[in-house]
PDB file of N, CA and C in Angstrom:
ATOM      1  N   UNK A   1      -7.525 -72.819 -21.017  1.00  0.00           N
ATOM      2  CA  UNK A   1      -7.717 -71.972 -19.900  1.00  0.00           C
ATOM      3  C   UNK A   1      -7.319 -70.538 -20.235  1.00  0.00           C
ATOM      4  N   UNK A   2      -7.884 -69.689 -19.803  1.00  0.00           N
ATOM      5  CA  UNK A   2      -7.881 -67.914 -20.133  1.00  0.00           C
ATOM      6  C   UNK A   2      -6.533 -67.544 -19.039  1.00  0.00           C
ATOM      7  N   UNK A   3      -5.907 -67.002 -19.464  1.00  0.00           N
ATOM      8  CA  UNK A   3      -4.858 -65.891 -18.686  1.00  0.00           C
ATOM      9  C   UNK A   3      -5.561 -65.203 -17.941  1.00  0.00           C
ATOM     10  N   UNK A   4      -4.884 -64.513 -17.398  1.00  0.00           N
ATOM     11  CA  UNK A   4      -5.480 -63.169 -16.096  1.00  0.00           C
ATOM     12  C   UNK A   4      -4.685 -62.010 -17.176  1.00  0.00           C
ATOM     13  N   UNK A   5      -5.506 -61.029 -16.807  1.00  0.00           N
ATOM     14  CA  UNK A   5      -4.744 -59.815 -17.537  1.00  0.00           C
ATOM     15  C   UNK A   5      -3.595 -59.304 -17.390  1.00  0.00           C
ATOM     16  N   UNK A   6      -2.868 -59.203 -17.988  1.00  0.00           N
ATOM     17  CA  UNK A   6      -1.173 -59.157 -18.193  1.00  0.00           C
ATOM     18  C   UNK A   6      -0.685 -57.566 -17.536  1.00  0.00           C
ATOM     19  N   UNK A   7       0.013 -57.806 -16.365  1.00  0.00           N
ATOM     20  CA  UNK A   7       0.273 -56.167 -15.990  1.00  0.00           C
ATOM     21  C   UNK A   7       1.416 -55.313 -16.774  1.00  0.00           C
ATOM     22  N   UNK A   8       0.773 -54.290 -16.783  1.00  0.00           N
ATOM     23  CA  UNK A   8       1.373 -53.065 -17.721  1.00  0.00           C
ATOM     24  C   UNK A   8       2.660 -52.456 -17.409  1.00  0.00           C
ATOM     25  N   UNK A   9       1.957 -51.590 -15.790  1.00  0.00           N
ATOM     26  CA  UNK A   9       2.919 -50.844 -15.289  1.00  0.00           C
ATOM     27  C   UNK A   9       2.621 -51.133 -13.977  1.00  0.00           C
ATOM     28  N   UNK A  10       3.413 -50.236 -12.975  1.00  0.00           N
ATOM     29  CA  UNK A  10       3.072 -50.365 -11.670  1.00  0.00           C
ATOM     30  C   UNK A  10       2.922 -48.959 -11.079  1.00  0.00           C
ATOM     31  N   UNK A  11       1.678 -48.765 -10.348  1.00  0.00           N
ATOM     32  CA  UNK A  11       1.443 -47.618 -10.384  1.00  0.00           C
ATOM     33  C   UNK A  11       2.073 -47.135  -8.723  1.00  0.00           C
ATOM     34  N   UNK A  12       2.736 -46.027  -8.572  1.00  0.00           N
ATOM     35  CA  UNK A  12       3.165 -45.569  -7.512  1.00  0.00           C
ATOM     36  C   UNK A  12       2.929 -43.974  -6.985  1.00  0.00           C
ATOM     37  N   UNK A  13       3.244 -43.632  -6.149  1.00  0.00           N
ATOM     38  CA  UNK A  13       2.832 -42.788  -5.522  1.00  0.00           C
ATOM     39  C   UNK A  13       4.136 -41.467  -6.030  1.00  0.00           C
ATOM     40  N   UNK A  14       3.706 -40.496  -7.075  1.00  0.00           N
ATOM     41  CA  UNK A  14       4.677 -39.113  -7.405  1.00  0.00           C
ATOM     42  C   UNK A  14       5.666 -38.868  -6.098  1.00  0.00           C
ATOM     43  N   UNK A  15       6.641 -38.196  -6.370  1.00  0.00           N
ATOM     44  CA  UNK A  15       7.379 -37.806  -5.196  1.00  0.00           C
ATOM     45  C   UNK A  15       6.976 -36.680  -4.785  1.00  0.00           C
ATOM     46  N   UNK A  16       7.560 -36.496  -3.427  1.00  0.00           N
ATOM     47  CA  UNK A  16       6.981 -35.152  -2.777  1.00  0.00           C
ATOM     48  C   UNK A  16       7.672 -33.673  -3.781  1.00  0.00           C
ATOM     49  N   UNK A  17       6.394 -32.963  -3.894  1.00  0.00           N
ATOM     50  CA  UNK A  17       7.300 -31.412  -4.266  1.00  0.00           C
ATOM     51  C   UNK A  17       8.171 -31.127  -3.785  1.00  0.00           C
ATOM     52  N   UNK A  18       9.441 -30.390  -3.943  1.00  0.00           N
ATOM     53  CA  UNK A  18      10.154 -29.798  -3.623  1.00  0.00           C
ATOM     54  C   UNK A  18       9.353 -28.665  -2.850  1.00  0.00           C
ATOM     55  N   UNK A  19      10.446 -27.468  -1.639  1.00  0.00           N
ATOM     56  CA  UNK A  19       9.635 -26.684  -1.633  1.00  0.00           C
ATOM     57  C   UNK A  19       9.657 -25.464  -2.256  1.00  0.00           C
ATOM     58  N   UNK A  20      10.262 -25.611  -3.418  1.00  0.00           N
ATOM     59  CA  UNK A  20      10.157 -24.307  -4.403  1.00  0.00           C
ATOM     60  C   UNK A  20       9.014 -24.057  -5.236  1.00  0.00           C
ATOM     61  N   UNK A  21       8.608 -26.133  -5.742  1.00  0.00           N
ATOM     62  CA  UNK A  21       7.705 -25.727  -6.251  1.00  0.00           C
ATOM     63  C   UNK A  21       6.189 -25.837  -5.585  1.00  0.00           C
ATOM     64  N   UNK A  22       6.563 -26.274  -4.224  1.00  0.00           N
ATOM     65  CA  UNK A  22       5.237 -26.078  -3.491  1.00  0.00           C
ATOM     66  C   UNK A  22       5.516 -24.766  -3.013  1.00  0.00           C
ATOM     67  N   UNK A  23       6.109 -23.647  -3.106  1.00  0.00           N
ATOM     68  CA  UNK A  23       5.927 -22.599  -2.769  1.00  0.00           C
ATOM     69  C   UNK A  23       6.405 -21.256  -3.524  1.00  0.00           C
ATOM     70  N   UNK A  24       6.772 -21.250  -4.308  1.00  0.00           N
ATOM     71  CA  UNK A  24       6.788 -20.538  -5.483  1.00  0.00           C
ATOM     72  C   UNK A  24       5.964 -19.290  -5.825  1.00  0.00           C
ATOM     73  N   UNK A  25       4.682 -19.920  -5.437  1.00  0.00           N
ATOM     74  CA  UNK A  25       3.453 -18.915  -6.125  1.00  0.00           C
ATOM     75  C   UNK A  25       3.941 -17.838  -4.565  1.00  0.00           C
ATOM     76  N   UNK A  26       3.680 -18.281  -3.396  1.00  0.00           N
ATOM     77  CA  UNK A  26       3.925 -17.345  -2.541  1.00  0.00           C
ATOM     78  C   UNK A  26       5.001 -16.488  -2.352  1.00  0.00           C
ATOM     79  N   UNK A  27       6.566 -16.863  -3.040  1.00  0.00           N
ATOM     80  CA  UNK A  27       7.526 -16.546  -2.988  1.00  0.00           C
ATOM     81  C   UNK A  27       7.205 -15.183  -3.890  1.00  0.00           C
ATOM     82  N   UNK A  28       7.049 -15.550  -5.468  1.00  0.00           N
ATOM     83  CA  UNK A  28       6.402 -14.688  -6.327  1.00  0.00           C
ATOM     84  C   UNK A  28       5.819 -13.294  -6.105  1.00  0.00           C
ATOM     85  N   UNK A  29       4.444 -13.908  -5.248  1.00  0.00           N
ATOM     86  CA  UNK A  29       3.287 -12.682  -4.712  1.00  0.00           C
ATOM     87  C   UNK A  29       4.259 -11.857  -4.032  1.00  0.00           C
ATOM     88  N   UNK A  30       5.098 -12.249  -2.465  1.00  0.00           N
ATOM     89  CA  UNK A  30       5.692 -11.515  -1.938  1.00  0.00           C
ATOM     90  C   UNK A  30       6.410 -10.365  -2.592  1.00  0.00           C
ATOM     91  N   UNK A  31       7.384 -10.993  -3.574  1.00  0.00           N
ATOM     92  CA  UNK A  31       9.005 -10.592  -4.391  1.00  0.00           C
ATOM     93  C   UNK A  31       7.694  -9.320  -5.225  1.00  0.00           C
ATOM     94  N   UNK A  32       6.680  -9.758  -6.037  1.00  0.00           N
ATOM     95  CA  UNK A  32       5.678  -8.410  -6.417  1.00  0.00           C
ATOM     96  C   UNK A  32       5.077  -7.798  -5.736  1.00  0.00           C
ATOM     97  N   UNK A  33       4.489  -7.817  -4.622  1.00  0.00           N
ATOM     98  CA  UNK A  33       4.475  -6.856  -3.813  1.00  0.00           C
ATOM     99  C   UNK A  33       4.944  -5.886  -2.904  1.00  0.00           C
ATOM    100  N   UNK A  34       6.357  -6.482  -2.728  1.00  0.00           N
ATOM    101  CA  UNK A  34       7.725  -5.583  -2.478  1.00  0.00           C
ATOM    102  C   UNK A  34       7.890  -4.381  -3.555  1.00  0.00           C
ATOM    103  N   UNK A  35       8.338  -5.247  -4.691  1.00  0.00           N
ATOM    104  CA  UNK A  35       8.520  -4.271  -6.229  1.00  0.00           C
ATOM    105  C   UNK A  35       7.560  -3.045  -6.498  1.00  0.00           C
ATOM    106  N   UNK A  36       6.403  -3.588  -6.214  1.00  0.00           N
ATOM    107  CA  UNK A  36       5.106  -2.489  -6.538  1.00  0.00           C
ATOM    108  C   UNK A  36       4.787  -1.799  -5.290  1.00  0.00           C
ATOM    109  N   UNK A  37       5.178  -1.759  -4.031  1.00  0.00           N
ATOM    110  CA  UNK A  37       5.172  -0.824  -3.090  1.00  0.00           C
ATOM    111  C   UNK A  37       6.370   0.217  -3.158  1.00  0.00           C
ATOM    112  N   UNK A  38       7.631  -0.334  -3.586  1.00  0.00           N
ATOM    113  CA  UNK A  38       9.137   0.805  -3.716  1.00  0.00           C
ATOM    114  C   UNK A  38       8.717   1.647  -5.117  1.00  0.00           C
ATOM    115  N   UNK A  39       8.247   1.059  -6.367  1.00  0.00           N
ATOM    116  CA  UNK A  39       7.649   1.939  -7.147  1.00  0.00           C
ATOM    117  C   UNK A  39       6.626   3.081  -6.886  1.00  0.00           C
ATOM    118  N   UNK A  40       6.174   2.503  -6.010  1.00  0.00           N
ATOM    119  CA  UNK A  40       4.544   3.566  -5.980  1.00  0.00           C
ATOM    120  C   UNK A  40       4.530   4.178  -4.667  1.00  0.00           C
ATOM    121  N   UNK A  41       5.882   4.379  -4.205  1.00  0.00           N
ATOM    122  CA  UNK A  41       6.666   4.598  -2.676  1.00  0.00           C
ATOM    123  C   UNK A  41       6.731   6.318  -3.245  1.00  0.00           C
ATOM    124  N   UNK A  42       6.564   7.519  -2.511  1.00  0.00           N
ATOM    125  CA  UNK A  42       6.457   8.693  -2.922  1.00  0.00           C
ATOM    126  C   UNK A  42       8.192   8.981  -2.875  1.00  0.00           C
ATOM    127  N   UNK A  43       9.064   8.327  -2.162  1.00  0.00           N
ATOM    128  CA  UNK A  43      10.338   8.863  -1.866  1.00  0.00           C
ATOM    129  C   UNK A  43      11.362   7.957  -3.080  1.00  0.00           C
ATOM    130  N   UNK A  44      10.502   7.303  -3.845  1.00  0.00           N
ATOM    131  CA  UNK A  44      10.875   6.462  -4.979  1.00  0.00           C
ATOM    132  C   UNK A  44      12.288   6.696  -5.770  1.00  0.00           C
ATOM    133  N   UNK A  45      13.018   6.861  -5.980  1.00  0.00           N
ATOM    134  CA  UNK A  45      14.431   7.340  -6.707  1.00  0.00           C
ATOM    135  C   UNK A  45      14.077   6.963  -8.330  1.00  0.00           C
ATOM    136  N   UNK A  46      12.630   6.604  -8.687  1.00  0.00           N
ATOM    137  CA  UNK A  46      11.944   6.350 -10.183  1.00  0.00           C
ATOM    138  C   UNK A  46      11.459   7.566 -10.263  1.00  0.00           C
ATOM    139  N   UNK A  47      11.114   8.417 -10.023  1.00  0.00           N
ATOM    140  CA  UNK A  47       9.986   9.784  -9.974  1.00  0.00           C
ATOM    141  C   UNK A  47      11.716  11.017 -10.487  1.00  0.00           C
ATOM    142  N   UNK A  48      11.104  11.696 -11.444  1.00  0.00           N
ATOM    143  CA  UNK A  48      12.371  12.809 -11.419  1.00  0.00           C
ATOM    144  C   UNK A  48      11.820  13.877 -10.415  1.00  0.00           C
ATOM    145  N   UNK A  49      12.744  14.899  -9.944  1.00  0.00           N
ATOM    146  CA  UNK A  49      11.968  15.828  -8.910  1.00  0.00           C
ATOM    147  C   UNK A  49      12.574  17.196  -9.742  1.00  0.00           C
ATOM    148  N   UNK A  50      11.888  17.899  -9.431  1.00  0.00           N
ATOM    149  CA  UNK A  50      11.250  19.251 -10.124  1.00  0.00           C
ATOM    150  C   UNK A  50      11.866  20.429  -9.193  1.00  0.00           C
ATOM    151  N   UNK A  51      12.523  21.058  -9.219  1.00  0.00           N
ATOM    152  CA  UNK A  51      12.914  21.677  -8.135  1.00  0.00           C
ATOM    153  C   UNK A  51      11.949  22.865  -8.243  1.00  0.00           C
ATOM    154  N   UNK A  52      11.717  23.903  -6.978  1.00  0.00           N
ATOM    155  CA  UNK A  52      10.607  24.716  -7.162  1.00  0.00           C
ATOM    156  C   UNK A  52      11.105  25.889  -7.347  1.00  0.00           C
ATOM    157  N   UNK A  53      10.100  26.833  -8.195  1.00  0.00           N
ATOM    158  CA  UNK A  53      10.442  27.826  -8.705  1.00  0.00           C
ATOM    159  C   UNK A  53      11.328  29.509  -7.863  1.00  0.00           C
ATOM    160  N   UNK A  54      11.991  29.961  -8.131  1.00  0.00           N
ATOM    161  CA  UNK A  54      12.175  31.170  -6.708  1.00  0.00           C
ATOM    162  C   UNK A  54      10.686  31.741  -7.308  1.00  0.00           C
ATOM    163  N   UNK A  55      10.873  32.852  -5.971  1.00  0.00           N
ATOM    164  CA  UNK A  55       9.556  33.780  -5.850  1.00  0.00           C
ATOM    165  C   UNK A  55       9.869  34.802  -6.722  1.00  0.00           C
ATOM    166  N   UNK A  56       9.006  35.721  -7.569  1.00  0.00           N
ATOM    167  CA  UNK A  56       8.879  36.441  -7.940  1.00  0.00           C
ATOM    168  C   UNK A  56       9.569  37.626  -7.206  1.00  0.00           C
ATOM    169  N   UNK A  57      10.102  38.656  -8.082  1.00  0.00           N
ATOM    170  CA  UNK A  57      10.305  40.344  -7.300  1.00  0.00           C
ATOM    171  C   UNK A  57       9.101  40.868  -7.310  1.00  0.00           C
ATOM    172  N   UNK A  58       9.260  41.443  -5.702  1.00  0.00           N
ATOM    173  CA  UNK A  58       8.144  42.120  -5.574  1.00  0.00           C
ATOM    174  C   UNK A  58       7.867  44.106  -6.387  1.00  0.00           C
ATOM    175  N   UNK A  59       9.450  44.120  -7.024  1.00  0.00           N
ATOM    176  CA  UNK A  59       9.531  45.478  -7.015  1.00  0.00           C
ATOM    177  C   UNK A  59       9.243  45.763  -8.515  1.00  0.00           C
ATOM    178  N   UNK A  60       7.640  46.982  -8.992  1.00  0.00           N
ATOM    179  CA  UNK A  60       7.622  46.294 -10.552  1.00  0.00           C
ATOM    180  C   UNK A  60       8.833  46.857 -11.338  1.00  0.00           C
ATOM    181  N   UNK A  61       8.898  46.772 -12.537  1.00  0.00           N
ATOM    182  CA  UNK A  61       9.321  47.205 -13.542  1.00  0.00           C
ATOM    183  C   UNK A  61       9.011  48.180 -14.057  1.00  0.00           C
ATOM    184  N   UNK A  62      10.083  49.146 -14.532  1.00  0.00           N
ATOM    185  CA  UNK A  62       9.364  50.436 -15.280  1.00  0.00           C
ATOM    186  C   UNK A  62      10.579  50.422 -16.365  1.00  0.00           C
ATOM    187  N   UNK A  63       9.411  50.819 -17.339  1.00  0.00           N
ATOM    188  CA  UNK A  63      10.486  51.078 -18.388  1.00  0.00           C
ATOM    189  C   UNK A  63      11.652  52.212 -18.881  1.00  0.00           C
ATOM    190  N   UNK A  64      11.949  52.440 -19.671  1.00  0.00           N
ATOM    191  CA  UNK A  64      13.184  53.433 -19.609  1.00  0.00           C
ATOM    192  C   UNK A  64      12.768  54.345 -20.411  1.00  0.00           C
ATOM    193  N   UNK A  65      13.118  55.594 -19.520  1.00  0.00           N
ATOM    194  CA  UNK A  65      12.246  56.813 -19.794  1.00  0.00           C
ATOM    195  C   UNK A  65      11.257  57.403 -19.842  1.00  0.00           C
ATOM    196  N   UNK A  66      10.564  56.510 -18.806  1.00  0.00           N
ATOM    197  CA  UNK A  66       9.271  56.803 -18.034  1.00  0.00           C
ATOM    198  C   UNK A  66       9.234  56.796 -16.673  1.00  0.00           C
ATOM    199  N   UNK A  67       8.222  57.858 -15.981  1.00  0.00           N
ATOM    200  CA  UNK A  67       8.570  58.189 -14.436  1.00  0.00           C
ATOM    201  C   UNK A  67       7.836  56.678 -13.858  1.00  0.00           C
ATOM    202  N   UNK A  68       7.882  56.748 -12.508  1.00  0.00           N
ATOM    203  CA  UNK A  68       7.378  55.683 -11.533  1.00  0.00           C
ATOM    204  C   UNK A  68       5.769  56.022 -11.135  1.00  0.00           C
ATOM    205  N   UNK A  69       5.333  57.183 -11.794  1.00  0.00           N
ATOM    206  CA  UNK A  69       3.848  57.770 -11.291  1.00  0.00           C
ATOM    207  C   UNK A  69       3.556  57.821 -12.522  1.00  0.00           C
ATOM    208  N   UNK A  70       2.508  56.585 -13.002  1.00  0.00           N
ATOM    209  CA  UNK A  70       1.800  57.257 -14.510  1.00  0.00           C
ATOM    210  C   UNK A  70       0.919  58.350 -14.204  1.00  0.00           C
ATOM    211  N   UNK A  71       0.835  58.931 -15.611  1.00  0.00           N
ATOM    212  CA  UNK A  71       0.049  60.300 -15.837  1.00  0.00           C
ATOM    213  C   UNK A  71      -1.189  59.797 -16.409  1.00  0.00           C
ATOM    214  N   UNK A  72      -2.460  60.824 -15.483  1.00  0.00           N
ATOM    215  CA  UNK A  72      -3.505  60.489 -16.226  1.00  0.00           C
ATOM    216  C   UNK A  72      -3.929  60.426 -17.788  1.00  0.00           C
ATOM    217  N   UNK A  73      -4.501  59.757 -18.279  1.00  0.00           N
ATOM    218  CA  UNK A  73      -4.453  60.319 -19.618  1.00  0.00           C
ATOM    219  C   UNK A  73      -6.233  61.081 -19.999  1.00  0.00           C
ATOM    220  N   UNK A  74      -6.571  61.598 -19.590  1.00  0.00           N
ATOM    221  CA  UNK A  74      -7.633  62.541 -20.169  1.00  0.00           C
ATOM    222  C   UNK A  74      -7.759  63.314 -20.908  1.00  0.00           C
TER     223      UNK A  74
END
């Protein structure tokens, strides 16, 4: 008489994910899209700032030993 086929293993049902790793990818996206909005944020403390130049004198320059009215030269 023939045997029945001899069992191997027993197959069962995986356990449930955790929810880190059922949620992970979303945790992720969030945590990078935080990061890449404070970078690319104009008030950023990453950016050096430039302070702006003073204004120019308005009063010109003349050199020394010359009057304030040039002379024609003809």
């Amino acid at each position: 008489m023939a045997k029945g086929p001899a069992v191997i293993g027993v197959l069962t049902e995986p356990a449930r994910p955790t929810w880190w790793k059922a949620n992970r990818h979303i945790v992720l996206l969030i945590l990078g899209l935080i990061v890449g909005f404070h970078l690319a944020s104009p008030d950023s403390d990453a950016k050096t700032h430039h302070p702006k130049p003073s204004p120019a004198s308005t009063v010109p320059a003349t050199p020394t030993g010359s009057s304030a009215t040039p002379s024609p030269s003809h």
